[in-house]
PDB file of N, CA and C in Angstrom:
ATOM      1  N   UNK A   1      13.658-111.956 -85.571  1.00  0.00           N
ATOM      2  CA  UNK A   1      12.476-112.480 -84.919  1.00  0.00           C
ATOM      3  C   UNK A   1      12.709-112.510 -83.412  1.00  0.00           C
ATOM      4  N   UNK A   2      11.639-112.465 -82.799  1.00  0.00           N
ATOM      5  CA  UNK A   2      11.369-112.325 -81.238  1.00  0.00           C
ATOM      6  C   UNK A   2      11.772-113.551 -80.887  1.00  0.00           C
ATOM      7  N   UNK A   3      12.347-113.589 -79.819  1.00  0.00           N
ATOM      8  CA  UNK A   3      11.963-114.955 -78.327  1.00  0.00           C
ATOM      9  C   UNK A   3      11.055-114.713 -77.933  1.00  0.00           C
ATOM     10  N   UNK A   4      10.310-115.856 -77.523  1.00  0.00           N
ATOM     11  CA  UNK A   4       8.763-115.837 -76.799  1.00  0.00           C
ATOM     12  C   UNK A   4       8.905-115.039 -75.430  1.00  0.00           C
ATOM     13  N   UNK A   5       9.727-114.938 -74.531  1.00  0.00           N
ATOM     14  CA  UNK A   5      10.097-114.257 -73.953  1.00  0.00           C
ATOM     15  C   UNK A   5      10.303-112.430 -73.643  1.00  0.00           C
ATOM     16  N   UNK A   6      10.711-112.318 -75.210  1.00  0.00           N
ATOM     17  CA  UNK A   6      10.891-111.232 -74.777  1.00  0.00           C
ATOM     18  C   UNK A   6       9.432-110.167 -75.391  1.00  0.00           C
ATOM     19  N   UNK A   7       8.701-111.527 -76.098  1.00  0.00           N
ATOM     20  CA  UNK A   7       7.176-110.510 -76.320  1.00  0.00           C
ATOM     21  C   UNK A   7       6.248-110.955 -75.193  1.00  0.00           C
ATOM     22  N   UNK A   8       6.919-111.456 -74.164  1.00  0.00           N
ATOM     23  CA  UNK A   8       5.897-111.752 -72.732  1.00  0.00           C
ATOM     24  C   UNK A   8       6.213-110.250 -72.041  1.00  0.00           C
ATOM     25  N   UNK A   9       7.518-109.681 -71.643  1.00  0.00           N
ATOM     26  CA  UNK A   9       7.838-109.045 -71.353  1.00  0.00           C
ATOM     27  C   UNK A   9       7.459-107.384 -72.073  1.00  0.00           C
ATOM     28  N   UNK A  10       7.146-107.866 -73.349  1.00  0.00           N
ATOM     29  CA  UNK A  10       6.706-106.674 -73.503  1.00  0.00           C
ATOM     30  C   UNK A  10       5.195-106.199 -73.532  1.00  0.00           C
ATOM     31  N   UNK A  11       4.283-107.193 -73.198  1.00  0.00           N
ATOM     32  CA  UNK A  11       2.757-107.078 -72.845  1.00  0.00           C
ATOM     33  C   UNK A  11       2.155-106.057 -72.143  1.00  0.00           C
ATOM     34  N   UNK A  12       2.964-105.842 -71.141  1.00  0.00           N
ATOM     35  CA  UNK A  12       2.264-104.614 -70.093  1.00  0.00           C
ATOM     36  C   UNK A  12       1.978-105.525 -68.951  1.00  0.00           C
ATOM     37  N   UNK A  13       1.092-104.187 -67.823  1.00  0.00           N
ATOM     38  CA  UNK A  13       1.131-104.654 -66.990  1.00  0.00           C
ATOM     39  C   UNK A  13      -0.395-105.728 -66.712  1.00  0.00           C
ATOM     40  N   UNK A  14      -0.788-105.966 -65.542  1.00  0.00           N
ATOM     41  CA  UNK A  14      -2.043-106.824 -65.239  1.00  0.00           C
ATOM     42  C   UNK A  14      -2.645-105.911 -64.318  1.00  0.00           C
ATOM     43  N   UNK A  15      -4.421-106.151 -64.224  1.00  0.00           N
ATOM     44  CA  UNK A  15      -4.916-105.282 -63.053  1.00  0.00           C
ATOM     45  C   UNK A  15      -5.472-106.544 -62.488  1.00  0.00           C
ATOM     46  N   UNK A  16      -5.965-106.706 -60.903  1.00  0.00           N
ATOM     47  CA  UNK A  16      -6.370-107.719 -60.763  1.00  0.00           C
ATOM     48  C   UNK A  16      -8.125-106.402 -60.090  1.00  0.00           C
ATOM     49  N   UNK A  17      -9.206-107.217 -60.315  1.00  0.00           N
ATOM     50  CA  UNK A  17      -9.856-107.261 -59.534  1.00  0.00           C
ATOM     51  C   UNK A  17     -11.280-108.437 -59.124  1.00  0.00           C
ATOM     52  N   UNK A  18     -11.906-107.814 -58.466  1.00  0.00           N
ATOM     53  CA  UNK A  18     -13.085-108.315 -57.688  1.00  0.00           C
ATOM     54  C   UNK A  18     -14.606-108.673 -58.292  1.00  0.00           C
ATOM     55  N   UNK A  19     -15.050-109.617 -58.487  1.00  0.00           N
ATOM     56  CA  UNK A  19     -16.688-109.398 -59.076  1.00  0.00           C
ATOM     57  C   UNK A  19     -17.582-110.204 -58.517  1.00  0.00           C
ATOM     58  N   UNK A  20     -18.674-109.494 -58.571  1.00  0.00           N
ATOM     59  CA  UNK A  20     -19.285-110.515 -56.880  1.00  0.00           C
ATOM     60  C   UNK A  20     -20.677-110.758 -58.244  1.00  0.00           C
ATOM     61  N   UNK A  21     -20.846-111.984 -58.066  1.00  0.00           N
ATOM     62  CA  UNK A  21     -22.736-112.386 -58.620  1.00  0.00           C
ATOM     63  C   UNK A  21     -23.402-112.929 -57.391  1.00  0.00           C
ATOM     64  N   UNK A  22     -24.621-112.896 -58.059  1.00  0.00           N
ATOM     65  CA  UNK A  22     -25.678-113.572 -57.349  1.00  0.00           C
ATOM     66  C   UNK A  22     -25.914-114.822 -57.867  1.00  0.00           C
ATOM     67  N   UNK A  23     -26.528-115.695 -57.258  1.00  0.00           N
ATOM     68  CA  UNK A  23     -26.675-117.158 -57.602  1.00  0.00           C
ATOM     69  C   UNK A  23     -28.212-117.219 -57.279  1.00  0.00           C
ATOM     70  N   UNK A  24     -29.265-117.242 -57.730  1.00  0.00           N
ATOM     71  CA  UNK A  24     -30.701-117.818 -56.731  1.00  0.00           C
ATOM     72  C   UNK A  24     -30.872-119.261 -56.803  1.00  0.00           C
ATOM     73  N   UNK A  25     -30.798-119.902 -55.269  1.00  0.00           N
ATOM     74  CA  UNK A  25     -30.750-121.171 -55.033  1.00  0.00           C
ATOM     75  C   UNK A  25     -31.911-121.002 -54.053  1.00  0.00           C
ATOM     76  N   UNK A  26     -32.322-122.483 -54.320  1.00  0.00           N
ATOM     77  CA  UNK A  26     -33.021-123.338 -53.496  1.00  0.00           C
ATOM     78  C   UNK A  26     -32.872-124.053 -52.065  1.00  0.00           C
ATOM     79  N   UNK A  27     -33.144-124.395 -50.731  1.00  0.00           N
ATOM     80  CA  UNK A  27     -32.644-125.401 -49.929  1.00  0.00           C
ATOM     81  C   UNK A  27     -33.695-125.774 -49.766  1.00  0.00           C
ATOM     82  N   UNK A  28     -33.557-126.816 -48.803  1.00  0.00           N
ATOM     83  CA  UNK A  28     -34.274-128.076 -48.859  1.00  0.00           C
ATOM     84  C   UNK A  28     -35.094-128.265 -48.660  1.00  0.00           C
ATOM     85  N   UNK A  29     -36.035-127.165 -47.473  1.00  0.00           N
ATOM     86  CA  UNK A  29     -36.932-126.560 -47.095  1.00  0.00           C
ATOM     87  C   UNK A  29     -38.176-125.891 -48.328  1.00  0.00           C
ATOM     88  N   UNK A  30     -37.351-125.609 -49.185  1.00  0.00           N
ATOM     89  CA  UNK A  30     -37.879-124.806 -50.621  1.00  0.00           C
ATOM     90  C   UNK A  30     -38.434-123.126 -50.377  1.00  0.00           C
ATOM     91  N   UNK A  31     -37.169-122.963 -49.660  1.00  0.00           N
ATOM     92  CA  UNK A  31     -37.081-121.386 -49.401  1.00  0.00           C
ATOM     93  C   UNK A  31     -35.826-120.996 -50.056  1.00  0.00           C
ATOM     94  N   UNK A  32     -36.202-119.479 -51.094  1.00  0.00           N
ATOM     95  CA  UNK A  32     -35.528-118.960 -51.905  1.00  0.00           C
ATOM     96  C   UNK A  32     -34.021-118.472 -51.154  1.00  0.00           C
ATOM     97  N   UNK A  33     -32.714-118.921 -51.957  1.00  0.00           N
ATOM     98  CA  UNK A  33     -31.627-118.201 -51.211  1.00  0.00           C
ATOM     99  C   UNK A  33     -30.926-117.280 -52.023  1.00  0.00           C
ATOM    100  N   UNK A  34     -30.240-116.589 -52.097  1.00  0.00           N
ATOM    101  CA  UNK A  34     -29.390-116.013 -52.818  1.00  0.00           C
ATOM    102  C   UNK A  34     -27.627-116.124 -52.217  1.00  0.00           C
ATOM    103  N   UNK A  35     -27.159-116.964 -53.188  1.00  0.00           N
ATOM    104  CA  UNK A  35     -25.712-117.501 -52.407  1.00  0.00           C
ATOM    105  C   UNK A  35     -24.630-116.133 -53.859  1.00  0.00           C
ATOM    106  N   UNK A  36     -23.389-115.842 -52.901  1.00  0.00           N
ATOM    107  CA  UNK A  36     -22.835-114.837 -53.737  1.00  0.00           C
ATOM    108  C   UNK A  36     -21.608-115.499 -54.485  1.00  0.00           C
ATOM    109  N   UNK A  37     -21.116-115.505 -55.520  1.00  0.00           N
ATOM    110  CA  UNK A  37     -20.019-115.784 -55.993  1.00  0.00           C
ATOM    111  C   UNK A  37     -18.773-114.549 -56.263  1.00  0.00           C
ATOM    112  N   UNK A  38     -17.779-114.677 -55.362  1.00  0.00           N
ATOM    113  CA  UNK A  38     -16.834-113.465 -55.446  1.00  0.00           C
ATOM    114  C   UNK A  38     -15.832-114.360 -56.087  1.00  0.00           C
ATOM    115  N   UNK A  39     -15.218-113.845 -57.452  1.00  0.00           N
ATOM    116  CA  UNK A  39     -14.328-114.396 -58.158  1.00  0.00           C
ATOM    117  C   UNK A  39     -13.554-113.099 -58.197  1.00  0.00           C
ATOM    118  N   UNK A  40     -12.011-113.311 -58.040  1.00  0.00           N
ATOM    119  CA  UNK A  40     -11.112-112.572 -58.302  1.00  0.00           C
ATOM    120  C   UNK A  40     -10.764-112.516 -59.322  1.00  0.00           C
ATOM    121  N   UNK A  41     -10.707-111.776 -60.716  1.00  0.00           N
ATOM    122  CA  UNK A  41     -10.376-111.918 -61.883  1.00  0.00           C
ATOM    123  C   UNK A  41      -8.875-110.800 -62.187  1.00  0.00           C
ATOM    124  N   UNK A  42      -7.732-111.401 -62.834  1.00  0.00           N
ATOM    125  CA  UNK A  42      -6.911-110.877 -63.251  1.00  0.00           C
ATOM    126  C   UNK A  42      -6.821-110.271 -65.075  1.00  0.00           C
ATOM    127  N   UNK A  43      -7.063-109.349 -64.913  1.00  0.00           N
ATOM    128  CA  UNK A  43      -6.767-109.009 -66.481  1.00  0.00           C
ATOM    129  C   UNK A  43      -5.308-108.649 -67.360  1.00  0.00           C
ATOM    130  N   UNK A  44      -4.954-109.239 -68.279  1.00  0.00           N
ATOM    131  CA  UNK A  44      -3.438-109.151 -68.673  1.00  0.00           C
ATOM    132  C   UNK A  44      -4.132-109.165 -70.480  1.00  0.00           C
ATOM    133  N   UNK A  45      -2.592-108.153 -70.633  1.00  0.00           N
ATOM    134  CA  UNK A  45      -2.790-107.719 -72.091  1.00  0.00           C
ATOM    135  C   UNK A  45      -2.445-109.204 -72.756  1.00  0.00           C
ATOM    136  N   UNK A  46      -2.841-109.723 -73.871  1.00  0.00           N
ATOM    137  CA  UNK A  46      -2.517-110.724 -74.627  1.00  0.00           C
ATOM    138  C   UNK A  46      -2.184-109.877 -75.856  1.00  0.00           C
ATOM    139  N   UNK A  47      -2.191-110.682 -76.839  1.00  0.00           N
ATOM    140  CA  UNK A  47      -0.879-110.528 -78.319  1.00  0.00           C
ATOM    141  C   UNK A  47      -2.231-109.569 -78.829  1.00  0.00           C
ATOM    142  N   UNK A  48      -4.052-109.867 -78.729  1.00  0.00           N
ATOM    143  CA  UNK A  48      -4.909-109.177 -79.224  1.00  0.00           C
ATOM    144  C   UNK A  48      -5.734-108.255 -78.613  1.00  0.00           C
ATOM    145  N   UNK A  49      -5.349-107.941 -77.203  1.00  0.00           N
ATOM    146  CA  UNK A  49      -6.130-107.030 -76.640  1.00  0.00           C
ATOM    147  C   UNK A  49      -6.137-108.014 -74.702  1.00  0.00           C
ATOM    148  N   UNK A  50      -6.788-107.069 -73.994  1.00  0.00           N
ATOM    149  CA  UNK A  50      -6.833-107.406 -72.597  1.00  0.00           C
ATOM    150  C   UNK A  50      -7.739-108.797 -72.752  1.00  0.00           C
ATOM    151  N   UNK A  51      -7.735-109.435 -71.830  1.00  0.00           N
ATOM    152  CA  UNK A  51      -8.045-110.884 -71.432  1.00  0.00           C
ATOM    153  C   UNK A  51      -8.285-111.202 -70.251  1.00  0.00           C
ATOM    154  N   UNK A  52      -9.447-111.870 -69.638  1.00  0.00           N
ATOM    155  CA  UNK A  52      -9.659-112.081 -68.224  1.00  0.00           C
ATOM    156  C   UNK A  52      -9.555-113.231 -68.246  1.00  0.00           C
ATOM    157  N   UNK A  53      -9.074-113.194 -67.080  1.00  0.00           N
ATOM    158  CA  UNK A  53      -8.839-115.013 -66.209  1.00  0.00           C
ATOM    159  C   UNK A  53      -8.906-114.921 -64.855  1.00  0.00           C
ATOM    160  N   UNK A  54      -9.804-115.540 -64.321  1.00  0.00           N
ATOM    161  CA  UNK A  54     -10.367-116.440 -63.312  1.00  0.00           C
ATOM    162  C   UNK A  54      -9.570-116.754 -62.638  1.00  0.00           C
ATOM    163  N   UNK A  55      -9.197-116.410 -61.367  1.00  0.00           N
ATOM    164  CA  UNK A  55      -7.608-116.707 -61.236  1.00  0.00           C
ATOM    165  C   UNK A  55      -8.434-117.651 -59.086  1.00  0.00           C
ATOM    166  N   UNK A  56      -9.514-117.041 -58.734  1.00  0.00           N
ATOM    167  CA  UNK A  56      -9.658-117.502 -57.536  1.00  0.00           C
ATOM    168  C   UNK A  56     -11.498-117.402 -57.736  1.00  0.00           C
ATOM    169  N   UNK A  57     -12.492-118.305 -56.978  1.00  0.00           N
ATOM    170  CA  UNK A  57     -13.790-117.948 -56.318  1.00  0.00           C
ATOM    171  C   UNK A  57     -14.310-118.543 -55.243  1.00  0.00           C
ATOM    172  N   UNK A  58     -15.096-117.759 -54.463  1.00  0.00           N
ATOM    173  CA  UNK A  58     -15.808-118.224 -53.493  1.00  0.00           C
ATOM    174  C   UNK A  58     -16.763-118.118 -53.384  1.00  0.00           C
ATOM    175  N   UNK A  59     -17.854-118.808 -52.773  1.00  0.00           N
ATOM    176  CA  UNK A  59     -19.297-118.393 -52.189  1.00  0.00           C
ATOM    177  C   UNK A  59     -19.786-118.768 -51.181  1.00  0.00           C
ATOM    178  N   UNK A  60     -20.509-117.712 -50.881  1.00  0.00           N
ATOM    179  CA  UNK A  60     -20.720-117.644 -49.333  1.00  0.00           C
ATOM    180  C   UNK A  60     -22.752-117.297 -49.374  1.00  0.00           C
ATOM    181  N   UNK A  61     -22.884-117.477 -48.301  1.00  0.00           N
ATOM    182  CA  UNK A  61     -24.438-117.352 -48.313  1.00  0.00           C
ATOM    183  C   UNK A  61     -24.551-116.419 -46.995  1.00  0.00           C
ATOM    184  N   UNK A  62     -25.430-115.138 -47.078  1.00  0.00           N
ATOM    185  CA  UNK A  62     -25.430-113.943 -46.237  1.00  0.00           C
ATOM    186  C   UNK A  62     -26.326-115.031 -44.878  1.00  0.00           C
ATOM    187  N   UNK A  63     -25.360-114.389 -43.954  1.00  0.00           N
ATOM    188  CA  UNK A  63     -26.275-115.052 -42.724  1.00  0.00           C
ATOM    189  C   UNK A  63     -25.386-116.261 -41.879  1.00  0.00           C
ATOM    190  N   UNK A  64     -25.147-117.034 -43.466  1.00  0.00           N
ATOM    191  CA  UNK A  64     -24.583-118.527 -42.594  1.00  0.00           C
ATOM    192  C   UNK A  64     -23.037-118.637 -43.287  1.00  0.00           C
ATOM    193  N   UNK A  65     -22.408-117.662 -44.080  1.00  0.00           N
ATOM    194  CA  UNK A  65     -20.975-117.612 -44.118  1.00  0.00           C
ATOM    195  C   UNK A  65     -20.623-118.778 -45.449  1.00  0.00           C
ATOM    196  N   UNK A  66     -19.693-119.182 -45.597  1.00  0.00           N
ATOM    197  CA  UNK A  66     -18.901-120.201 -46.308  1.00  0.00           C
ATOM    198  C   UNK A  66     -20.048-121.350 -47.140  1.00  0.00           C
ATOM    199  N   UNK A  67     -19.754-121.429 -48.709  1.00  0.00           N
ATOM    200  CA  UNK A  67     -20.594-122.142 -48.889  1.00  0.00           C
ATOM    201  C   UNK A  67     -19.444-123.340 -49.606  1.00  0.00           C
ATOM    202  N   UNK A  68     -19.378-124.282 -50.109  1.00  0.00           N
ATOM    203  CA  UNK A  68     -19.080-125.550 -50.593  1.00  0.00           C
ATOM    204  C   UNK A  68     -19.859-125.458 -51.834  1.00  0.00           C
ATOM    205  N   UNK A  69     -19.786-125.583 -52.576  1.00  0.00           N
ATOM    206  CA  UNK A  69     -20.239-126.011 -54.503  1.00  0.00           C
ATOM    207  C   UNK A  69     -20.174-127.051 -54.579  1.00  0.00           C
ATOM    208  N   UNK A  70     -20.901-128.674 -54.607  1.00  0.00           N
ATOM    209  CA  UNK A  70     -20.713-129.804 -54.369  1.00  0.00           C
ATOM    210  C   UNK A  70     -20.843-130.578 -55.481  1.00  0.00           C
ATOM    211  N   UNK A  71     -21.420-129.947 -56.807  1.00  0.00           N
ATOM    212  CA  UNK A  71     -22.013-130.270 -58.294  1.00  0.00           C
ATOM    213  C   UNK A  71     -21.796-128.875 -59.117  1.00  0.00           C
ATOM    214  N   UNK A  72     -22.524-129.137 -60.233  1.00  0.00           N
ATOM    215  CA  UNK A  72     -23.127-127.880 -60.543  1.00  0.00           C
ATOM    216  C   UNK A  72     -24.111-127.230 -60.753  1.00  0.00           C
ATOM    217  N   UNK A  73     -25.020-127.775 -59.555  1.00  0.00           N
ATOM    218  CA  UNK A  73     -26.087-127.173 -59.445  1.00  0.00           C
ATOM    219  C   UNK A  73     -26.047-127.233 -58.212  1.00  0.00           C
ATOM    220  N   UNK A  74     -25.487-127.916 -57.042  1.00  0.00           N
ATOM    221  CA  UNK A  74     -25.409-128.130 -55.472  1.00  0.00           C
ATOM    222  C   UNK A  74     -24.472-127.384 -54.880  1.00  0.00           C
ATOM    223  N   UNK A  75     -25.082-126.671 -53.798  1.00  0.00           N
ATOM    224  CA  UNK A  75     -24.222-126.422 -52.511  1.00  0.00           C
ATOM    225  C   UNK A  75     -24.778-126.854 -51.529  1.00  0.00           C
ATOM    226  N   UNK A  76     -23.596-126.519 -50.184  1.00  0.00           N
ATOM    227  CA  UNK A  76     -23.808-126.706 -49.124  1.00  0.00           C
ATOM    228  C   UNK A  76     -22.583-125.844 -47.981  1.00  0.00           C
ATOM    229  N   UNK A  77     -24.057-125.280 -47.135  1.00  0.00           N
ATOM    230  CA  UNK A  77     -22.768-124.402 -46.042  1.00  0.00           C
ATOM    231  C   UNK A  77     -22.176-124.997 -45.546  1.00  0.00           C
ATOM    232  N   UNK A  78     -20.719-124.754 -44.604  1.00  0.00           N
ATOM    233  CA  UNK A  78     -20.251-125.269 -44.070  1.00  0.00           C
ATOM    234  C   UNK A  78     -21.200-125.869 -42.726  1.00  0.00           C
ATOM    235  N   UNK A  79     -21.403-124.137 -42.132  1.00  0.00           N
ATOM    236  CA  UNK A  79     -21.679-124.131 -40.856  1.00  0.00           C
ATOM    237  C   UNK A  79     -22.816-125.488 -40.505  1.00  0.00           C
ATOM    238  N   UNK A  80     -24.187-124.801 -40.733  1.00  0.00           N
ATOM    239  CA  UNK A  80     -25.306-125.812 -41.180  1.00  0.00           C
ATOM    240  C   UNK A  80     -25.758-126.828 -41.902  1.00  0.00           C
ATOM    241  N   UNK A  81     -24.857-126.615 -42.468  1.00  0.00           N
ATOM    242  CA  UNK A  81     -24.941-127.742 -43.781  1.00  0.00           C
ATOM    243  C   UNK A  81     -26.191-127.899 -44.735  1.00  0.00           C
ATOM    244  N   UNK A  82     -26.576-126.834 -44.875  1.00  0.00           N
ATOM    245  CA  UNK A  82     -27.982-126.425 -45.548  1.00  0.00           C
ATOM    246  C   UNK A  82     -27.574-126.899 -46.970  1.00  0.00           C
ATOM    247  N   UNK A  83     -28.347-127.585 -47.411  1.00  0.00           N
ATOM    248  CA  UNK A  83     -28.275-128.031 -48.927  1.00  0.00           C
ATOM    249  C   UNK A  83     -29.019-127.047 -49.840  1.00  0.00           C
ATOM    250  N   UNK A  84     -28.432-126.341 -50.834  1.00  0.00           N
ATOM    251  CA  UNK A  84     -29.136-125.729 -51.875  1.00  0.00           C
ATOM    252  C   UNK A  84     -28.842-126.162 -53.431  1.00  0.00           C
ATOM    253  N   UNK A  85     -29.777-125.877 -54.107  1.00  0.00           N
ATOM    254  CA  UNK A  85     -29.580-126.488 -55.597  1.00  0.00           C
ATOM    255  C   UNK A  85     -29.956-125.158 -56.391  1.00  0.00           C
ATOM    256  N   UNK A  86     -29.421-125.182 -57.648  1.00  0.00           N
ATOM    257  CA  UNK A  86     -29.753-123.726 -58.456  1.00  0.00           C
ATOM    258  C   UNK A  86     -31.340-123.735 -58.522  1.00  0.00           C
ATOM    259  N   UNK A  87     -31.872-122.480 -58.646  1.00  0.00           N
ATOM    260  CA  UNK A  87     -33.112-121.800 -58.607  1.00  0.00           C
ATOM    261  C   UNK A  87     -33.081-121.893 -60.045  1.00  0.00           C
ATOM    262  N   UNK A  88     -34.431-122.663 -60.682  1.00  0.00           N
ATOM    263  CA  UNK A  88     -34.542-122.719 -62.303  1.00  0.00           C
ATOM    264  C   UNK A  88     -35.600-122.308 -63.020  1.00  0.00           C
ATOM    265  N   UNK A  89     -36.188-121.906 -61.512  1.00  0.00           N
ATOM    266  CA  UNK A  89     -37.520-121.172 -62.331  1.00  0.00           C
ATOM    267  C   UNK A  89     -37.543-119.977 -62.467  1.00  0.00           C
ATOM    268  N   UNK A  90     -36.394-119.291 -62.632  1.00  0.00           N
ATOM    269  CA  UNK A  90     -36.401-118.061 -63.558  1.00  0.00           C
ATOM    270  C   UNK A  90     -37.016-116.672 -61.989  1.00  0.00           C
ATOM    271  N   UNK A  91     -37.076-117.063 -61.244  1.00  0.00           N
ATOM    272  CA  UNK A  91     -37.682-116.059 -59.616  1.00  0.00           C
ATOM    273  C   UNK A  91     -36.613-116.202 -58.714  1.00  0.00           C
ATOM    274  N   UNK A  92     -35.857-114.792 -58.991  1.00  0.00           N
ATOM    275  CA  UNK A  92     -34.794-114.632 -58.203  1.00  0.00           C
ATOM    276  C   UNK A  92     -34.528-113.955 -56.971  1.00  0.00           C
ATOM    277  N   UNK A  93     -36.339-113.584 -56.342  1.00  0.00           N
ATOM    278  CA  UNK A  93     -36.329-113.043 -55.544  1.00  0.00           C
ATOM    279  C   UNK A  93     -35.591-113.872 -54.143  1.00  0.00           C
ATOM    280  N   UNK A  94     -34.907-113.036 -53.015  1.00  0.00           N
ATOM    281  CA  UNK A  94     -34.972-113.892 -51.840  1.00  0.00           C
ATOM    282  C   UNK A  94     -35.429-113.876 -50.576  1.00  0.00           C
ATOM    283  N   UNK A  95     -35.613-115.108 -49.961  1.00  0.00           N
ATOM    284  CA  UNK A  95     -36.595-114.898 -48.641  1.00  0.00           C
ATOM    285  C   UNK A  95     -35.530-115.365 -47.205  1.00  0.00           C
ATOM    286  N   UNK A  96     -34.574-114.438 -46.964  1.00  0.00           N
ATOM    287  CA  UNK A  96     -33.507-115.247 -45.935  1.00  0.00           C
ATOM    288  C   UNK A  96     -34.043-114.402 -44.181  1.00  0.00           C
TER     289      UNK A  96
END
């Protein structure tokens, strides 16, 4: 029988990459935003096949840079401090 070890070692390798979403949010004003979520995802073989994990994310809002996630439905930019809340009515268009 194996050491846990040495069937870590024999997994293979990992790829890491990049995946950007869209978010449609609200601010306070009640003008449509679209804030981006770039999560770095690492993929590694497990005992049943490849597996993603979440390893970093950020979001940022085009225009005003750096956003803060304050809930889970709240942000807020750094810069301005523009408050947005998730967009729930299903209209993901945006007006920036």
């Amino acid at each position: 029988m194996r050491s846990l070890e040495d069937a870590y070692s024999v997994m293979g390798p990992t790829t890491m990459r990049e995946v950007s979403d869209d978010i449609p949010t609200i601010d306070q004003h009640g003008r449509r935003r679209t804030v981006i979520r770039t999560r770095t995802v690492e993929t590694i073989l497990g005992p049943v096949g490849p597996i993603d994990v979440e390893r970093d994310a950020r979001y940022t809002l085009p225009g005003y840079g750096h956003v803060a996630r304050t809930s889970e439905t709240e942000f807020e930019t750094f810069r301005d401090h523009i408050r947005l809340r998730l967009d729930t009515t299903g209209n993901s268009s945006s007006s920036d």
